[in-house]
Protein backbone atom coordinates (compact mmCIF):
# COMPACT_ATOMS: atom_id res chain seq x y z
CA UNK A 1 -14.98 -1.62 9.19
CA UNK A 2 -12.40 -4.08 7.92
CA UNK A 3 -9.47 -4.21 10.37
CA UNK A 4 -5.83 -5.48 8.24
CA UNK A 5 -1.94 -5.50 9.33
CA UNK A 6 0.56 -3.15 7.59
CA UNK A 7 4.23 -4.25 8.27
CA UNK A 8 7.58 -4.60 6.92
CA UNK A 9 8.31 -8.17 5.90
CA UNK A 10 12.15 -8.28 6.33
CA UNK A 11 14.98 -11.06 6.12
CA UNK A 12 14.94 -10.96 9.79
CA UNK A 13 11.31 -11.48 10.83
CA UNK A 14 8.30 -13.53 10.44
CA UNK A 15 8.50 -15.12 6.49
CA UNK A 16 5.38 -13.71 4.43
CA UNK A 17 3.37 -17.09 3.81
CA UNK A 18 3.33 -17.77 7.66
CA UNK A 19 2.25 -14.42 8.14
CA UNK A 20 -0.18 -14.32 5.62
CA UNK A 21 -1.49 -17.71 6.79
CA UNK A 22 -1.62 -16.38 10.81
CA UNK A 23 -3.54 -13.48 9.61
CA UNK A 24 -5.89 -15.70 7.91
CA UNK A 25 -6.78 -18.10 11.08
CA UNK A 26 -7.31 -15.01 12.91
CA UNK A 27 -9.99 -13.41 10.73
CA UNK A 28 -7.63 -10.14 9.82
CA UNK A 29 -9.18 -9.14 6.94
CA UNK A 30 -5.91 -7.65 4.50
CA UNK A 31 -2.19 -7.48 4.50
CA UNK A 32 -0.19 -4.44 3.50
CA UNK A 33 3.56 -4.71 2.74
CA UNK A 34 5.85 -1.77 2.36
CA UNK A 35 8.43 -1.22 -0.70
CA UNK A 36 11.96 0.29 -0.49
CA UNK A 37 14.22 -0.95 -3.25
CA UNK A 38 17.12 -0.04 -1.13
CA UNK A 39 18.73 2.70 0.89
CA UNK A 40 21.14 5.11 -0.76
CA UNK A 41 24.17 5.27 1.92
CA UNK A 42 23.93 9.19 1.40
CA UNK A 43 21.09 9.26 3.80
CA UNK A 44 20.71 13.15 2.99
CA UNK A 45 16.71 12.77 2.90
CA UNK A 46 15.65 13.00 6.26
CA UNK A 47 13.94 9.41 7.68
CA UNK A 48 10.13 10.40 8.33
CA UNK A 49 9.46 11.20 11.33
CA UNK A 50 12.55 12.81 11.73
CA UNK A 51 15.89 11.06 13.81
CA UNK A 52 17.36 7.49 12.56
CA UNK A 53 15.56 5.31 9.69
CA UNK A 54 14.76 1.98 11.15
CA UNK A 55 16.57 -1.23 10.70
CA UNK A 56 13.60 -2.43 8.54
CA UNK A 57 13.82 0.01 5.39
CA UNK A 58 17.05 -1.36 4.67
CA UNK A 59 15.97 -4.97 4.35
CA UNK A 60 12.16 -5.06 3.21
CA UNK A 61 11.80 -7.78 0.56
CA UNK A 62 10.53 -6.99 -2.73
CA UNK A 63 6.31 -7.49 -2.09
CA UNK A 64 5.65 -8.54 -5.15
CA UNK A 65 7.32 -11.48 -4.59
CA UNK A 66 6.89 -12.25 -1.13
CA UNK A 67 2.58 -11.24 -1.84
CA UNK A 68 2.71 -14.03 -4.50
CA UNK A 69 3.82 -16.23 -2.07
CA UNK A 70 1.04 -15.59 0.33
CA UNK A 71 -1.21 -15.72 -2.70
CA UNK A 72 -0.15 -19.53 -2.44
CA UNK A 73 -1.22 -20.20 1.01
CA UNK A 74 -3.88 -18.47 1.74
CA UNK A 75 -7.65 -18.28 0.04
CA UNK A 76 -9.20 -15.58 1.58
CA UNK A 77 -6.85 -12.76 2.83
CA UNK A 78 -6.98 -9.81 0.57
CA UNK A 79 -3.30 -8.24 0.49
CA UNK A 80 -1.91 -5.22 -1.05
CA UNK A 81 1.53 -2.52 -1.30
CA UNK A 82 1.92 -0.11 1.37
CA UNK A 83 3.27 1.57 -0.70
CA UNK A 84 4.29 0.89 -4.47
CA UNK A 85 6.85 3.26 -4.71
CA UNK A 86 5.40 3.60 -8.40
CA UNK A 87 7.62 6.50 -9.64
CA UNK A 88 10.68 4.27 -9.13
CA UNK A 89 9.43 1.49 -11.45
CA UNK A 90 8.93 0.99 -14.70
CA UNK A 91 5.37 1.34 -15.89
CA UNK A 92 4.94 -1.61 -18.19
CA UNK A 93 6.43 -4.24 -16.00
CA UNK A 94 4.61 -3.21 -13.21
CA UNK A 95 1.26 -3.79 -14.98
CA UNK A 96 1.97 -7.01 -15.62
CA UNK A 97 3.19 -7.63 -12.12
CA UNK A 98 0.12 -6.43 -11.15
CA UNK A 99 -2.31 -8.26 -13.12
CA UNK A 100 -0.57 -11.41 -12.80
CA UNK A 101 -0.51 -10.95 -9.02
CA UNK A 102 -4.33 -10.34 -9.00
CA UNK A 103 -5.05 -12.97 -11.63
CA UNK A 104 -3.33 -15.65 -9.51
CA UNK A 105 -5.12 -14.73 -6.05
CA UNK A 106 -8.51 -14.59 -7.99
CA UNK A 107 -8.62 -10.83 -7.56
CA UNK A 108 -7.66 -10.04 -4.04
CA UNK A 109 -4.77 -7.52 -4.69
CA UNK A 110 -5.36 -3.72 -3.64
CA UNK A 111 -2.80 -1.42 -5.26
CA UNK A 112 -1.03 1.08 -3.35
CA UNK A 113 1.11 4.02 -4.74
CA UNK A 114 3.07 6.99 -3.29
CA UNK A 115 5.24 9.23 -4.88
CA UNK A 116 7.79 8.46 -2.40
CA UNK A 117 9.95 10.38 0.10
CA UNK A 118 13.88 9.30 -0.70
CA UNK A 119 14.75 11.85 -3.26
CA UNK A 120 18.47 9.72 -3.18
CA UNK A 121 16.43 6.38 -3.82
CA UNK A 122 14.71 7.61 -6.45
CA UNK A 123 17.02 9.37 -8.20
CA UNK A 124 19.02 6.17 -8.88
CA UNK A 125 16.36 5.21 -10.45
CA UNK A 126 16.74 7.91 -12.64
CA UNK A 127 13.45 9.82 -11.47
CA UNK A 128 13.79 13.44 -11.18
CA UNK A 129 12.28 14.22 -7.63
CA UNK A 130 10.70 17.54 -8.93
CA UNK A 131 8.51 16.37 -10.97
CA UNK A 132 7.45 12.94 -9.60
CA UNK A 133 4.55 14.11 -8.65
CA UNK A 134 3.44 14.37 -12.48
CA UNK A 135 4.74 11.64 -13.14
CA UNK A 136 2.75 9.45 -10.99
CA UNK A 137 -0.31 10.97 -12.23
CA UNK A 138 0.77 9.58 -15.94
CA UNK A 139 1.98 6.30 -14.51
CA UNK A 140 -1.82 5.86 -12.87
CA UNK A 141 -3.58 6.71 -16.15
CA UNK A 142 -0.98 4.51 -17.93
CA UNK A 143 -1.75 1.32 -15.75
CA UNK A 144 -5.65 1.82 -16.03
CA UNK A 145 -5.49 1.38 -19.87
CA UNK A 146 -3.32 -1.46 -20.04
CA UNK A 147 -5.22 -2.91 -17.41
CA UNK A 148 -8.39 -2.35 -19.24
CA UNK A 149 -7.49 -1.91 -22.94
CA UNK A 150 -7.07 -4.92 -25.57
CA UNK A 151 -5.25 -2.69 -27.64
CA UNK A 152 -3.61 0.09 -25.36
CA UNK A 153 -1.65 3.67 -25.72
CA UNK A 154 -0.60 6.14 -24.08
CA UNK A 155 0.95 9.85 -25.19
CA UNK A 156 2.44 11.93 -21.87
CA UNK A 157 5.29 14.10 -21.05
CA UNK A 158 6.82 11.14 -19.33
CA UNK A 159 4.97 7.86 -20.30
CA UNK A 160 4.74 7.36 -23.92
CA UNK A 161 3.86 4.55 -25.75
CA UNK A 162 2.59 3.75 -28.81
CA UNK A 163 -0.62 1.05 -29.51
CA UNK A 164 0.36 -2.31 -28.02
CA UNK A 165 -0.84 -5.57 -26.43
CA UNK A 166 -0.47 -6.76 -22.90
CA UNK A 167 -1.43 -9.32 -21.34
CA UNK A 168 -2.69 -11.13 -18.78
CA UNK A 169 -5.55 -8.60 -17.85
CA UNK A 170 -6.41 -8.51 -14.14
CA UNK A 171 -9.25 -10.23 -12.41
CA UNK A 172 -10.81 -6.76 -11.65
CA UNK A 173 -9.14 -3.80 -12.10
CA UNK A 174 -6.94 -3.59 -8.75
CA UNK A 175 -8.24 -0.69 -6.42
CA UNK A 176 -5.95 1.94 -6.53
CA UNK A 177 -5.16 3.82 -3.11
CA UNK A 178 -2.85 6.59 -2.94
CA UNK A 179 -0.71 6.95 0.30
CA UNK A 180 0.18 10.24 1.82
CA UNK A 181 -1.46 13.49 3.53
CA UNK A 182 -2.79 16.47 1.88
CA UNK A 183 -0.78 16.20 -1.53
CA UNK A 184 -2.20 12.57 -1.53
CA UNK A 185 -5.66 13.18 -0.79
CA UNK A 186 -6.23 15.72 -3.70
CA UNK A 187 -4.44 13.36 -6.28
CA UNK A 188 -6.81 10.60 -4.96
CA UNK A 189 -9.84 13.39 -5.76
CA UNK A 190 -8.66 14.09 -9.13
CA UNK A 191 -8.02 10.54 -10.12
CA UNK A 192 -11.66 9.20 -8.32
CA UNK A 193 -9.62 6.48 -6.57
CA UNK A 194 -8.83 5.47 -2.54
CA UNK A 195 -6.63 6.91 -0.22
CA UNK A 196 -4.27 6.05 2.36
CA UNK A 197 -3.08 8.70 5.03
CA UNK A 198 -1.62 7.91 8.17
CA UNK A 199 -3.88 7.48 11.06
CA UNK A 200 -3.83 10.03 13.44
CA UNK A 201 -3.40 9.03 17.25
CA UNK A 202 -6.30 11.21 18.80
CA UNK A 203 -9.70 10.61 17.65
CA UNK A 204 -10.78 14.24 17.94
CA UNK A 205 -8.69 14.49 14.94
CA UNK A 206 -9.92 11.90 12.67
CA UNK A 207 -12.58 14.65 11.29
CA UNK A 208 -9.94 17.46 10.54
CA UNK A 209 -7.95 14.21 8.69
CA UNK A 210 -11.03 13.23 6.87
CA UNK A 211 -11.82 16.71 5.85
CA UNK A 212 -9.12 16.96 3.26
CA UNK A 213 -11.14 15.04 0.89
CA UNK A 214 -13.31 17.87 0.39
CA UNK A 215 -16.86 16.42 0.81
CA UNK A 216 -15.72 13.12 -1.68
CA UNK A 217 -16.83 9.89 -1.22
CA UNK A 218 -13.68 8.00 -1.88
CA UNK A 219 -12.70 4.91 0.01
CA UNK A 220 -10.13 5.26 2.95
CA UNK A 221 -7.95 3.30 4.27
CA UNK A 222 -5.91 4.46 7.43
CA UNK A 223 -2.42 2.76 8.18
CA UNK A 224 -0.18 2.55 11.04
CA UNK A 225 -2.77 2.60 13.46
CA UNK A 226 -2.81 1.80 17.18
CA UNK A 227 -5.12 -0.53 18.59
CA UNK A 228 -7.37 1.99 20.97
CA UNK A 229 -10.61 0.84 20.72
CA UNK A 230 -11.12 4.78 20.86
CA UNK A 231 -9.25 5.60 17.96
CA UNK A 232 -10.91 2.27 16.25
CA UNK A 233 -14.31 3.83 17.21
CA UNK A 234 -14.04 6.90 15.75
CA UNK A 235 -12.66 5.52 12.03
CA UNK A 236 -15.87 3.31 11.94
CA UNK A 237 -18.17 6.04 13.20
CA UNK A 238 -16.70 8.08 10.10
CA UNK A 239 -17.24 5.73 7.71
CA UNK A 240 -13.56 4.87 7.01
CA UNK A 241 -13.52 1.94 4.84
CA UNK A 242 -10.26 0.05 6.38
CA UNK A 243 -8.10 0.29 8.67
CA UNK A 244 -4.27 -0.87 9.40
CA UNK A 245 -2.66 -1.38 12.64
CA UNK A 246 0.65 -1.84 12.39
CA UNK A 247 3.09 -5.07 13.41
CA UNK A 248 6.27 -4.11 14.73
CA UNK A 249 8.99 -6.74 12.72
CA UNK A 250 9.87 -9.61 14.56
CA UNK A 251 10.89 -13.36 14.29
CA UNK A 252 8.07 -15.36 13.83
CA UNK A 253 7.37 -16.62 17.45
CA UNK A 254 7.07 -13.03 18.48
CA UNK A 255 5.21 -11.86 15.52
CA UNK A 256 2.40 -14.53 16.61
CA UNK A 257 2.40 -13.81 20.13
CA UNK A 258 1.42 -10.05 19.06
CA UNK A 259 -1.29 -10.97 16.48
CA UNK A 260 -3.01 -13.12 19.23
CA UNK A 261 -3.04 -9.44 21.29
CA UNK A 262 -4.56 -7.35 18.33
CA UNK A 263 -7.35 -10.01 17.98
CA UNK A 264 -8.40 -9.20 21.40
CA UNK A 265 -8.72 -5.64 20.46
CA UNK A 266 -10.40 -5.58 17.00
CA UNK A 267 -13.04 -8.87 17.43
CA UNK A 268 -15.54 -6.68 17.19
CA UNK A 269 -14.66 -4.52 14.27
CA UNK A 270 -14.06 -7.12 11.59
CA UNK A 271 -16.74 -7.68 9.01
């Protein structure tokens, strides 16, 4: 089981090449960055998990940019969004963000997408929250044939475009995971692509969790994990593909001093 870091790379915490370069010397296999394009002031969309949204929505960095960066530095750490919040963005320009981000790190970008939980945030973006749902679904099928078409089109209720060219083309074509519970799990069925649900914190659970996939064989990735080699046990036992601990935000002394802890715990998991 590949063991990778999902985080929040902020203004105020470690920078993303020195991360990406410490997870590298330690042997972590990915990186995972989270994407909020801001924070409507509003704040009538409850934070997950219920009570006050954390410090670190409010000043993540855009990952694109900051995962081109550790591109840069670093030769071997495959790195990815967790998540693309794909129903805010613009379908087109993201594909080419994409590909050029995997075409410059030789193919080691994994692309995740949710449909998002801020119905304020998206709806600046002018995304209707009832129906983004849908409208990921389009924007996935939309990417794939750009990705993978010389000459591509696409006719949908809410992507529509007419036979063009775009270019560059990816490496491969980035692995697509899809972030969320039960809603997330059946679009990652119906689309044959990965998925990433929050890891649960008791390992008698893990086969309930895993159960929403209904029998498919689809890679897994579970995120904001603790480090109990229990917990860590029972995700490889089941086969899960990947998973994510997560790295509090610090400043970059800190930061280190906490990756040198995790490497005690997962040794023996990474491949």
């Amino acid at each position: 089981m590949k063991i990778g870091i999902t985080t929040f790379v902020t203004d105020e915490g470690i920078s993303a090449p020195k991360l990406g370069v410490a997870l590298e010397e330690r042997g972590f296999e990915s990186l995972f960055l989270a994407e909020h394009s801001h924070i409507p002031a509003s704040r009538r969309t409850p934070a997950p998990g219920g009570g006050e949204l954390p410090r670190v929505y409010y000043r993540a960095v855009d990952p694109y940019v900051a995962l081109g960066a550790v591109a840069a530095v670093t030769e071997r750490l495959v790195f990815g969004t967790g998540v693309t919040l794909l129903v805010q963005r613009d379908v087109i320009h993201t594909a080419k963000q994409v590909a050029t981000l995997d075409l410059i790190s030789n193919g080691r970008f994994i692309f995740g997408v949710g449909a998002g939980w801020n119905r304020e945030e998206m709806a600046d973006h002018g995304t209707d929250p009832r129906t983004r749902g849908a409208l990921l679904d389009e924007q996935i099928e939309a990417l794939r044939a750009i990705w993978t078409e010389d000459l591509a089109e696409y006719h949908g209720r809410f992507i529509d475009f007419d036979p063009m060219y775009a270019w560059p083309k990816p490496v491969r074509q980035p692995p697509i995971f899809i972030g969320g519970g039960k809603a997330a799990a059946e679009r990652a069925i119906r689309h044959g692509v990965g998925w990433i649900p929050a890891a649960v914190s008791d390992p008698a659970e893990i086969g309930a969790q895993l159960a929403q996939l209904d029998g498919h064989e689809l890679p897994v990735t579970a995120a904001f994990a603790v480090p109990d080699p229990a917990l860590l046990d029972g995700y490889a036992e089941a086969g899960v593909q990947r998973v994510l601990l997560q790295l509090p935000t610090a400043p970059e002394a800190e930061a280190l001093r906490t990756l040198d802890e995790l490497v005690k715990v997962v040794d023996r998991y990474r491949v």
